[in-house]
Protein backbone atom coordinates (compact mmCIF):
# COMPACT_ATOMS: atom_id res chain seq x y z
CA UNK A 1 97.69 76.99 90.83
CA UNK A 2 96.03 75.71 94.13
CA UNK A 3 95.32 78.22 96.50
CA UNK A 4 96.68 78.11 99.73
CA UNK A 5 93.93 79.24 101.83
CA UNK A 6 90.63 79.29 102.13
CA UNK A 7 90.09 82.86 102.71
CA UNK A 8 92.09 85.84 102.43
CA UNK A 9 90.60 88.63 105.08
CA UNK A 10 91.52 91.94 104.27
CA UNK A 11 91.74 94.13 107.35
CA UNK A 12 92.41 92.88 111.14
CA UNK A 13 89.82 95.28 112.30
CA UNK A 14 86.44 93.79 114.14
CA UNK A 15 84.95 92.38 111.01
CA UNK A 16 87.52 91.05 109.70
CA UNK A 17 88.35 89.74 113.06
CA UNK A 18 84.84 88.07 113.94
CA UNK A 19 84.84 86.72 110.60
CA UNK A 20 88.13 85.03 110.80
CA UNK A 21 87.44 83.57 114.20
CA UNK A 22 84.15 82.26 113.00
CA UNK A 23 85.07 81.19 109.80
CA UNK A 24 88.29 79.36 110.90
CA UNK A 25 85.96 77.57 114.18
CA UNK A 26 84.25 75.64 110.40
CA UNK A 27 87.78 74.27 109.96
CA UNK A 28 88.47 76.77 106.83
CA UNK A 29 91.80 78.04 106.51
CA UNK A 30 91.99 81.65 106.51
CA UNK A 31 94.81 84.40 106.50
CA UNK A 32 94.29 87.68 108.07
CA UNK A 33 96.39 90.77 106.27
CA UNK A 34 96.52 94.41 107.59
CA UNK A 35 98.11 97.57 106.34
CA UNK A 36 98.67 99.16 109.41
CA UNK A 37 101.68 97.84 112.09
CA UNK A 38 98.52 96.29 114.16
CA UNK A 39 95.85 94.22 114.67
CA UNK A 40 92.22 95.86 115.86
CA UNK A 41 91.70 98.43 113.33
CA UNK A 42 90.20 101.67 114.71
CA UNK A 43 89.76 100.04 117.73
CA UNK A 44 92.90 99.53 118.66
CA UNK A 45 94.22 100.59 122.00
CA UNK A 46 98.16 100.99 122.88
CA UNK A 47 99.90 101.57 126.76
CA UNK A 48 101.04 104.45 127.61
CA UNK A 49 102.34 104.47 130.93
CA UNK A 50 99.69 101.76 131.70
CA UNK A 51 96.84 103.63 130.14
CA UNK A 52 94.62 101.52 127.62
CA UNK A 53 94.97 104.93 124.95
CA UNK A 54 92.29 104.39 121.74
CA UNK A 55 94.54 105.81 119.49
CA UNK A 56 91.70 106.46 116.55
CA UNK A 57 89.18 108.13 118.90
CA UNK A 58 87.34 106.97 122.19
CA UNK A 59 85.21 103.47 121.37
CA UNK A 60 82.53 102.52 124.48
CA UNK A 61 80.96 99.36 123.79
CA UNK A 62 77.17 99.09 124.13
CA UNK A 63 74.38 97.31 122.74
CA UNK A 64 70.24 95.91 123.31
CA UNK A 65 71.40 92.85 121.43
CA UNK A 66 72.04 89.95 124.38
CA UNK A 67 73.73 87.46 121.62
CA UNK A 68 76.32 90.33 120.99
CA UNK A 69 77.01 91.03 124.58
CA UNK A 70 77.36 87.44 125.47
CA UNK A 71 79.49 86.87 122.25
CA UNK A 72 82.15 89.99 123.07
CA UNK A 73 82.36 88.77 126.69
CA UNK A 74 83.59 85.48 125.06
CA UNK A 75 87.07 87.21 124.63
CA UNK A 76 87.12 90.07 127.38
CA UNK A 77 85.85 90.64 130.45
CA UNK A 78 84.25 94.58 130.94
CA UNK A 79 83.50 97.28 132.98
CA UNK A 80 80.79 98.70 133.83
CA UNK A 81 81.47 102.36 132.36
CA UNK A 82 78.63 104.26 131.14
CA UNK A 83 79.22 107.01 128.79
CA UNK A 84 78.34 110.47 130.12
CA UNK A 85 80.02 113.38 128.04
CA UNK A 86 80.57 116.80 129.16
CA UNK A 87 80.06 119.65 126.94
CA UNK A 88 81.59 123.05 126.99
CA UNK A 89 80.60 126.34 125.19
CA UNK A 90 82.50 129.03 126.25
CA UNK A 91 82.81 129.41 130.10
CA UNK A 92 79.58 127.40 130.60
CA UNK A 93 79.55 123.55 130.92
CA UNK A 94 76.82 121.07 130.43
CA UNK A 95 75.66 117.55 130.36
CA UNK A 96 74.83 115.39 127.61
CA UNK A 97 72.90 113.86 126.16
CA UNK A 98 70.23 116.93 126.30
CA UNK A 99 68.58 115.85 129.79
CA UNK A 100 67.01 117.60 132.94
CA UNK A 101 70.63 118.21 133.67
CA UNK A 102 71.28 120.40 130.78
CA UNK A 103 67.73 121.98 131.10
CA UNK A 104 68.20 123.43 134.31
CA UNK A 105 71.57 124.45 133.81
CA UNK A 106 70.58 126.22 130.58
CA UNK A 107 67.42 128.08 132.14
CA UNK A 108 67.11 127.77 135.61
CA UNK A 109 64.58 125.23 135.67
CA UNK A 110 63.71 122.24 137.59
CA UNK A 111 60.58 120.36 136.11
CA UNK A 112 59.95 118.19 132.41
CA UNK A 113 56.88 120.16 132.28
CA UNK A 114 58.80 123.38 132.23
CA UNK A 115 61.71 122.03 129.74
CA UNK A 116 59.13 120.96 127.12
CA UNK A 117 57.20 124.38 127.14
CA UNK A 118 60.76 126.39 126.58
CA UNK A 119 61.79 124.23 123.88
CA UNK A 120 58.16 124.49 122.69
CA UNK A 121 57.99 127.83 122.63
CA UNK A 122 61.28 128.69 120.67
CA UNK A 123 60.36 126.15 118.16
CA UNK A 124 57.14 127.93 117.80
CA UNK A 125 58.57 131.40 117.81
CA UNK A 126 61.12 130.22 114.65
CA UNK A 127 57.73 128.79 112.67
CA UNK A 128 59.98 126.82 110.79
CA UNK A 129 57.37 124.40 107.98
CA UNK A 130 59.41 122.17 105.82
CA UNK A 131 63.19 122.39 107.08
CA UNK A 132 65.20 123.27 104.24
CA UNK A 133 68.74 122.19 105.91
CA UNK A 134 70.52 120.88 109.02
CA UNK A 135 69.91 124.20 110.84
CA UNK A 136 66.30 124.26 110.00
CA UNK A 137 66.06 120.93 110.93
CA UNK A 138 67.89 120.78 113.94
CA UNK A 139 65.82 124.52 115.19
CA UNK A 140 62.68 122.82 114.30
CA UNK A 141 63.27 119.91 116.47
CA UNK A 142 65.57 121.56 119.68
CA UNK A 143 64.92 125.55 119.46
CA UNK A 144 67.32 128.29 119.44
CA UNK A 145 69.31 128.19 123.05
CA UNK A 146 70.33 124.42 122.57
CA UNK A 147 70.68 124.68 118.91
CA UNK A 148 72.98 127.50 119.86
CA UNK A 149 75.48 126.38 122.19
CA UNK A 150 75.33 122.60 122.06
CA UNK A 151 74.83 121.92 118.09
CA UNK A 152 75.86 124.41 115.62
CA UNK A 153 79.36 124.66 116.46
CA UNK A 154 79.86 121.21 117.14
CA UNK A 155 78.50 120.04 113.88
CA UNK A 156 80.01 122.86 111.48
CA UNK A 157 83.48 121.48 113.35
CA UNK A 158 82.52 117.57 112.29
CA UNK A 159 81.68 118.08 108.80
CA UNK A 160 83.67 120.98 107.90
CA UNK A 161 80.87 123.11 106.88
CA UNK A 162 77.72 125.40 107.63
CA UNK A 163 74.98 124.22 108.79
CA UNK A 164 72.81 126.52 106.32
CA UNK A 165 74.28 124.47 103.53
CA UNK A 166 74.38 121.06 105.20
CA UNK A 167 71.09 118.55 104.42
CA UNK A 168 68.67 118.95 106.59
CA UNK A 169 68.33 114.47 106.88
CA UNK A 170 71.68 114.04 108.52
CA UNK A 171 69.69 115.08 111.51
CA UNK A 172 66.90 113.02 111.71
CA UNK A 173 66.56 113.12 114.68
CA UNK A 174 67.79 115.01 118.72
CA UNK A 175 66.58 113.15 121.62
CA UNK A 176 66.07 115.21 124.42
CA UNK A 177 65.45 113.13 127.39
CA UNK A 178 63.30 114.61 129.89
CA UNK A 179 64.75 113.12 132.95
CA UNK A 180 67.96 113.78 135.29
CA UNK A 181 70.00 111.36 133.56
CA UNK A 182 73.19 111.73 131.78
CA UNK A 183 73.70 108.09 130.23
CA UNK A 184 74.42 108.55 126.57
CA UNK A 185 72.94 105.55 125.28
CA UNK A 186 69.82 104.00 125.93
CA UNK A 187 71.15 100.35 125.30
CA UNK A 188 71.01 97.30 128.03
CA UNK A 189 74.42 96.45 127.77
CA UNK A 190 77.43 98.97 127.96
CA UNK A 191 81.51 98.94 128.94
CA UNK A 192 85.08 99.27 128.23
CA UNK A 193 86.89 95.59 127.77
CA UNK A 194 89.37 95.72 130.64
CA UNK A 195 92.85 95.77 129.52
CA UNK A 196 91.61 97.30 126.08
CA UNK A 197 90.33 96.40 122.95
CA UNK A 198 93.54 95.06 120.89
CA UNK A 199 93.71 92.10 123.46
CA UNK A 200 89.89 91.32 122.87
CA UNK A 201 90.99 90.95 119.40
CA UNK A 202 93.88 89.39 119.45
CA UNK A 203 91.60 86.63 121.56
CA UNK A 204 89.43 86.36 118.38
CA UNK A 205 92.68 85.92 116.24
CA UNK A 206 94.13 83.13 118.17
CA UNK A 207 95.23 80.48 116.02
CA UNK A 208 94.94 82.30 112.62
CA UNK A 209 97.95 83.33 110.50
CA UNK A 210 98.34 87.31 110.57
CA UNK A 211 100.46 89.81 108.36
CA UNK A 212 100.84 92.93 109.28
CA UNK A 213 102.62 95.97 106.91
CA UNK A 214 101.13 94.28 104.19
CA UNK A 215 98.81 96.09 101.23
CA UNK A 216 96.30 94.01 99.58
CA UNK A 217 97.25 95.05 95.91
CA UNK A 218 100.76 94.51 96.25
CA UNK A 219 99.84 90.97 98.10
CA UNK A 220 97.26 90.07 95.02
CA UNK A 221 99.88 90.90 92.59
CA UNK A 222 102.51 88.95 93.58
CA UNK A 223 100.30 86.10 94.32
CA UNK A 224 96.86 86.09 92.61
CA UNK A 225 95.25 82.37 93.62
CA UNK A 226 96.69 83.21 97.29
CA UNK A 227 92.91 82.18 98.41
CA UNK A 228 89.98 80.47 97.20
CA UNK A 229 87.51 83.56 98.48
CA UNK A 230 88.46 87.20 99.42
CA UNK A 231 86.99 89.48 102.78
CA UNK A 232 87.27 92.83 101.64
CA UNK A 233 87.20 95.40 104.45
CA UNK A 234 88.89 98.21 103.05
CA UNK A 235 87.30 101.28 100.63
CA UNK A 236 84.81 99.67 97.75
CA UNK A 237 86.11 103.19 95.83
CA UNK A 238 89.75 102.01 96.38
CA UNK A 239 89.34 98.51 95.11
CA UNK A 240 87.89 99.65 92.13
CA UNK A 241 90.42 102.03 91.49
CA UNK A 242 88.07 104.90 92.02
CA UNK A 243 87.29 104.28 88.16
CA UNK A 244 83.58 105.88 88.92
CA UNK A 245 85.36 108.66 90.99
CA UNK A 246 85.92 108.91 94.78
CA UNK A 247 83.71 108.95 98.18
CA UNK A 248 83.91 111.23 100.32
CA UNK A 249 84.88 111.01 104.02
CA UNK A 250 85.76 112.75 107.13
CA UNK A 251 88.85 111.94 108.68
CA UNK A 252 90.07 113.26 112.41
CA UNK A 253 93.44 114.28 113.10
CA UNK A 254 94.66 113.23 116.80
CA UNK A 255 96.50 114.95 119.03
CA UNK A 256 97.63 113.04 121.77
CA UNK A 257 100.02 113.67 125.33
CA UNK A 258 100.72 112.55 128.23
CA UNK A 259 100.52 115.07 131.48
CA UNK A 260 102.31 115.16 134.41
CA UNK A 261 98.98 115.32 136.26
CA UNK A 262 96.70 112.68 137.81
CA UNK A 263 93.46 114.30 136.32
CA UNK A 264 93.15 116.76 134.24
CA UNK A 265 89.24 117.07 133.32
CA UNK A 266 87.19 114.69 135.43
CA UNK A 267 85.93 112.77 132.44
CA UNK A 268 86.78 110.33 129.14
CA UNK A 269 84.91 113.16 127.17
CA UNK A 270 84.21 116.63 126.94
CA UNK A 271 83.09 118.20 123.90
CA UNK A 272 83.96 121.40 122.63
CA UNK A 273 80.93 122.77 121.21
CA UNK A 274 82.01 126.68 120.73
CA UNK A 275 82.84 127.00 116.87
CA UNK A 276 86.19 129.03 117.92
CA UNK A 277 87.25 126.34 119.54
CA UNK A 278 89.35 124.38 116.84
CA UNK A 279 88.96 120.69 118.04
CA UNK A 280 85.61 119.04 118.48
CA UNK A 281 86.86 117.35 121.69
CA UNK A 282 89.14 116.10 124.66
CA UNK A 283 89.44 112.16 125.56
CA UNK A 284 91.07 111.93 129.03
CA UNK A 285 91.73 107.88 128.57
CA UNK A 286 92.39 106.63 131.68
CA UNK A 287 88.78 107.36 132.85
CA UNK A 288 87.52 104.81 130.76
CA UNK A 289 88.92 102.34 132.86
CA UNK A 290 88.87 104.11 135.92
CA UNK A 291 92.69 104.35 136.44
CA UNK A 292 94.89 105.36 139.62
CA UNK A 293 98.17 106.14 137.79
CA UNK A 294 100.19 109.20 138.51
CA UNK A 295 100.21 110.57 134.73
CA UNK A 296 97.55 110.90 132.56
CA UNK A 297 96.78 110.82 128.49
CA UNK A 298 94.65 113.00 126.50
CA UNK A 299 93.93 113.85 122.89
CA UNK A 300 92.58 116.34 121.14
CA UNK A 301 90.37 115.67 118.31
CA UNK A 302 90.04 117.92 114.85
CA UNK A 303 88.27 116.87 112.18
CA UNK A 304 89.17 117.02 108.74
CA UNK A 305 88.34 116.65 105.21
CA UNK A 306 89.61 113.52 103.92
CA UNK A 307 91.93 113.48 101.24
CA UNK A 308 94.55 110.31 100.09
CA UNK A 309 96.86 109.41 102.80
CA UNK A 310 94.67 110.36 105.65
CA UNK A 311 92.33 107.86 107.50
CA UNK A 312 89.35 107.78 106.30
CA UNK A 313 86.64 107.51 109.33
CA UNK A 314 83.06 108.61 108.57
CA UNK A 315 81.30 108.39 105.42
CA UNK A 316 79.65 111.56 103.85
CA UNK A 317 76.25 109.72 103.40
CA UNK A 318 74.43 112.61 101.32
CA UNK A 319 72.41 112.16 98.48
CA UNK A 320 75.47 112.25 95.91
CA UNK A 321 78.21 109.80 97.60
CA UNK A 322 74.77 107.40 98.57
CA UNK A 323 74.32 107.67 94.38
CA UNK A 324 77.57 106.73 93.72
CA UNK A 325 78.37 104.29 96.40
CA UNK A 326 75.13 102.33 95.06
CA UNK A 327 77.00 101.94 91.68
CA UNK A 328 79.91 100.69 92.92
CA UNK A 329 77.87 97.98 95.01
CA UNK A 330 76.64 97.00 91.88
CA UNK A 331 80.31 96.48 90.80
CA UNK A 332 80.84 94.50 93.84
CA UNK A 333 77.60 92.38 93.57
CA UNK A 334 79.08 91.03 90.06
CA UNK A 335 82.61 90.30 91.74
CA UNK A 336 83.32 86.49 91.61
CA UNK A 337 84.76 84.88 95.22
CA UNK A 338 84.99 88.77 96.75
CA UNK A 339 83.19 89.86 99.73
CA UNK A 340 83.11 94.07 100.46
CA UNK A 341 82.05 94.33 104.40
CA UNK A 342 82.52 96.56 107.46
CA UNK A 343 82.39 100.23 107.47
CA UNK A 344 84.87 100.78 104.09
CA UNK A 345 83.39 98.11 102.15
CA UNK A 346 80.11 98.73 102.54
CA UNK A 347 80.52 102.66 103.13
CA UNK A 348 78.29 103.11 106.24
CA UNK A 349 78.50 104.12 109.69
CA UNK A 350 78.90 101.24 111.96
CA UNK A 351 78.43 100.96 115.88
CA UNK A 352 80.54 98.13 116.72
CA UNK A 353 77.73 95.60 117.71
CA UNK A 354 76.88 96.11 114.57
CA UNK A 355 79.64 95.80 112.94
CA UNK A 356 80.10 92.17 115.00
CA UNK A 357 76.50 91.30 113.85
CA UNK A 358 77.26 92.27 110.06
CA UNK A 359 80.12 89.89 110.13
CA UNK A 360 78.48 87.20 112.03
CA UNK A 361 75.44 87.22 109.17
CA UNK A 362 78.39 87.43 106.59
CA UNK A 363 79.54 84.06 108.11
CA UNK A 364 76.23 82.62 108.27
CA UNK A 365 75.69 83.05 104.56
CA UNK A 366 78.83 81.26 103.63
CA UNK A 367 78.10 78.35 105.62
């Protein structure tokens, strides 16, 4: 039987979506398929009451990489947000990332010098060697106060767990940035596409057949030689028919309304950092976009253990899923005319420039 297309792309998320539009610019013939009743994946971004809402969790562009910028700007025109988060513990509020900001708020401090010999001197006072998990780690690098109010709870909410039992390399790393500024990221470029991200990619799927509603195993099934190669963009585990047992993810549950109000917290994001508190944050979305209207939108974010029939959103990259996830790339490596990308397929955390850039080398290579 000849197959009808040249490619079969699984998922009308951003990978799948740059690699369509790239792929089908070579003259190939490709058709895009998606579970879901949309395009964009995660991305994805309905109207309510003319708010651009990202319905699976607040996504702010930004990236160093100039060929990225210039190549997203090819298909929407943004804004010039910059992500500053607000974080709460109990009645007291603070800035993020950890800057000047926070400092003085935290201790009643004005100067760098002054910030670095409080931290110092709680790390010193905890005399913490070899960290022996994420608590350690995290004490060892931030001390006790911030550790305190602006980690722990926040973290035990993401993954569901302690932080005495948690690894201590999931945090490599907490930048504390010893000036008065409260831009998250560090990157060159940043910003929200105006109008929201599904019309950025339905730009990149212009021209190019798209299914929605449909599943990948019942499309395969019914028509086996439906392409000549296959973009895979959903779970590696899933494809395999988790014949060398599951990964593991975390998942968020949503919960989203609109409020007869014009503003109701002065931001796109404030954390939640108080372990009582049961959701790790508030997304007020019209702030991303800096919008007038009369209502507004928010939603409340819990995370959750994954489990079948959930979304799953953020691999659980410890030493045992890493194990197993390396033996099912092996499975995948030996697959004939199948390609496993984007954050599913290749079960890793993805900004989205590199996400863009993954699929762009993915393109490259079959040229």
């Amino acid at each position: 039987m000849n197959s009808q297309y040249d490619y079969l792309i699984v998922g009308a998320g951003l990978f799948g979506a740059v690699f369509a539009h790239e792929i089908n610019k070579q003259g190939k013939s490709c058709l895009v398929i998606d579970r879901r009743d949309h395009i964009a994946g995660n991305v994805y971004t309905e109207q309510i009451s003319g708010i651009n809402v990202h319905k699976y969790g607040a996504h702010i562009f930004h990236t160093s990489d100039k060929n990225i910028w210039e190549y997203v700007n090819q298909f929407a025109e943004f804004n010039n947000y910059i992500n500053s988060p607000i974080a709460v513990y109990k009645d007291e509020l603070y800035n993020l990332p950890f800057n000047m900001n926070t400092f003085s708020k935290m201790w009643g401090i004005r100067t760098p010098a002054e910030a670095k010999a409080r931290i110092a001197e709680q790390v010193a006072a905890l005399n913490i060697m070899e960290p022996q998990n994420l608590e350690e780690q995290a004490l060892s690098l931030v001390g006790t106060d911030v550790y305190t109010k602006l980690v722990k709870g926040y973290t035990e909410k993401q993954w569901g767990r302690d932080c005495k039992v948690l690894p201590s390399f999931i945090i490599k790393r907490l930048p504390c940035r010893f000036t008065y500024d409260n831009n998250y990221f560090n990157d060159r470029y940043q910003g929200i596409p105006i109008g929201g991200y599904t019309a950025m990619v339905e730009k990149m799927l212009t021209g190019i057949e798209v299914r929605l509603n449909v599943g990948y195993f019942d499309l395969i099934k019914e028509q086996p030689e439906i392409a000549k190669k296959i973009l895979y963009t959903g779970c590696i585990d899933e494809f395999f028919g988790y014949k060398l047992g599951a990964l593991q993810y975390r998942s968020v549950r949503f919960e989203t309304e609109e409020l007869d109000e014009e503003n109701y917290q002065g931001n796109a994001v404030v954390n939640y950092t108080d372990r009582d508190v049961p959701f790790t944050r508030i997304i007020e979305h019209k702030h991303f976009e800096f919008g007038s209207q009369p209502t507004t939108v928010i939603s409340r974010e819990y995370s959750a253990e994954w489990k079948p029939g959930l979304e799953p959103y953020y691999p659980v990259n410890d030493e045992q899923n890493t194990a197993l996830y390396a033996q099912y790339k092996q499975l995948a490596d030996i697959q004939n005319n199948i390609i496993f990308g984007g954050r599913l397929g290749q079960y890793r955390y993805y900004d989205m420039d590199n996400v863009i850039r993954a699929a762009l080398d993915t393109v490259a290579e079959e040229s």
